[in-house]
Protein backbone atom coordinates (compact mmCIF):
# COMPACT_ATOMS: atom_id res chain seq x y z
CA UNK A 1 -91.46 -97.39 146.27
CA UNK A 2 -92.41 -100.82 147.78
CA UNK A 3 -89.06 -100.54 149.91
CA UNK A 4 -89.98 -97.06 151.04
CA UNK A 5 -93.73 -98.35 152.12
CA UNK A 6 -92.76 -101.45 153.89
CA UNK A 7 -90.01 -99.38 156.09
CA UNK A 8 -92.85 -96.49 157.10
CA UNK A 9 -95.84 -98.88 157.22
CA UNK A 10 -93.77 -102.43 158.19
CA UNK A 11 -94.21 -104.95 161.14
CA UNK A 12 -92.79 -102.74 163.97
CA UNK A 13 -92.16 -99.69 162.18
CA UNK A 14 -93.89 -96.23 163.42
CA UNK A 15 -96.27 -95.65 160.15
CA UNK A 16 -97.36 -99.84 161.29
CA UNK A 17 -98.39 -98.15 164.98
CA UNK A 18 -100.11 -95.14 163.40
CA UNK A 19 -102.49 -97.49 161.40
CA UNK A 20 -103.50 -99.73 164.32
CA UNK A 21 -104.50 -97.18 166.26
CA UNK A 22 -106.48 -95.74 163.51
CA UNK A 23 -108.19 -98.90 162.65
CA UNK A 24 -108.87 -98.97 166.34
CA UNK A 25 -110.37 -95.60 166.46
CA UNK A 26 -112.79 -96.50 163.63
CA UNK A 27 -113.69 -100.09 164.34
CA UNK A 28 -114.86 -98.21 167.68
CA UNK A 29 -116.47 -95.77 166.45
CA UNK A 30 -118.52 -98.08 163.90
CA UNK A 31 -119.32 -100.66 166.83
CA UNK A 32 -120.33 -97.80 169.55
CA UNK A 33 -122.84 -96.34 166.36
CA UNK A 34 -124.07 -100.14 165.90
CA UNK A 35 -125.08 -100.60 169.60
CA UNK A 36 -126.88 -97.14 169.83
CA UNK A 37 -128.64 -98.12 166.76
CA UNK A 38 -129.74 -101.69 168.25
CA UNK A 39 -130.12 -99.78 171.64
CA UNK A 40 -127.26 -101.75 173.47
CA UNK A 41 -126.12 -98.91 175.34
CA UNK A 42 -125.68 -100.69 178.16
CA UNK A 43 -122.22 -102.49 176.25
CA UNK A 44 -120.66 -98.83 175.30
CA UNK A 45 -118.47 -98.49 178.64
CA UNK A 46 -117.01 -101.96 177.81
CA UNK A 47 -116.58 -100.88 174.46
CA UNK A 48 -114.84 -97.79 175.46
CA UNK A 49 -112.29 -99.60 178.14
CA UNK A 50 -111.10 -102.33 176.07
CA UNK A 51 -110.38 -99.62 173.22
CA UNK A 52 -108.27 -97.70 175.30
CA UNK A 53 -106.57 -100.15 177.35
CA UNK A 54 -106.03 -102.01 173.65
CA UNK A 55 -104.64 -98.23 172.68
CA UNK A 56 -102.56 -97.70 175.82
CA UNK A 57 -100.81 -101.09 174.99
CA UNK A 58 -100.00 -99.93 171.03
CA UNK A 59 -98.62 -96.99 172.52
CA UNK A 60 -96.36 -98.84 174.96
CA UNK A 61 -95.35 -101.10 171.96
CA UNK A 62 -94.19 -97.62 170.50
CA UNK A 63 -92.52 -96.57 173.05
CA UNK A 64 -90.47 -100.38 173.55
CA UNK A 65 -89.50 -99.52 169.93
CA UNK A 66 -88.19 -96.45 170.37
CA UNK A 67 -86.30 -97.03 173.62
CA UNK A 68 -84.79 -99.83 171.39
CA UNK A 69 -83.74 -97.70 169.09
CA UNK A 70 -82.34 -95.05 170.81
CA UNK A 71 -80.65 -97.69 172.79
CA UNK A 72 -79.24 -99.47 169.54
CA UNK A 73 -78.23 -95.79 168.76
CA UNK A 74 -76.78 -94.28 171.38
CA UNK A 75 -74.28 -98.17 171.70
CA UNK A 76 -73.70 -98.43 168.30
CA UNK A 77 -73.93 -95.10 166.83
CA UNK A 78 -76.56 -96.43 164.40
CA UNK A 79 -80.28 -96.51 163.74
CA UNK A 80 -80.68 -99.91 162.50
């Protein structure tokens, strides 16, 4: 069962990508609630660009791992 988790959820592995990007969507979330609460609303469009440029490079990352793979596939005929 350990095996399975650390191939899904791993260092590089898809499941890995998945959970950034939801950490990142509620670490946002939780900060953006703190500053209207403090009334900091003035910090929110910061907030909201380095989230999604921070997103947009996880996604890239995704993509580089995929492109390797279906490089490493279509050479080698393999996944790994």
């Amino acid at each position: 069962m350990g095996a399975a988790v650390v191939e899904v959820f791993g260092p590089g592995k898809p499941g890995f990508i998945v959970t950034l990007l939801l950490a990142l969507t509620i670490g946002e979330f939780l900060v953006e609630q703190t500053f209207h609460s403090t009334n900091r609303n003035d910090r929110i469009p910061f907030l909201k660009a380095g989230s999604g440029i921070a997103a947009v490079l996880i996604l890239l990352t995704y993509l580089g791992i995929l492109i390797g793979k279906y490089v490493t596939w279509s050479t080698k005929g393999t996944l790994n």
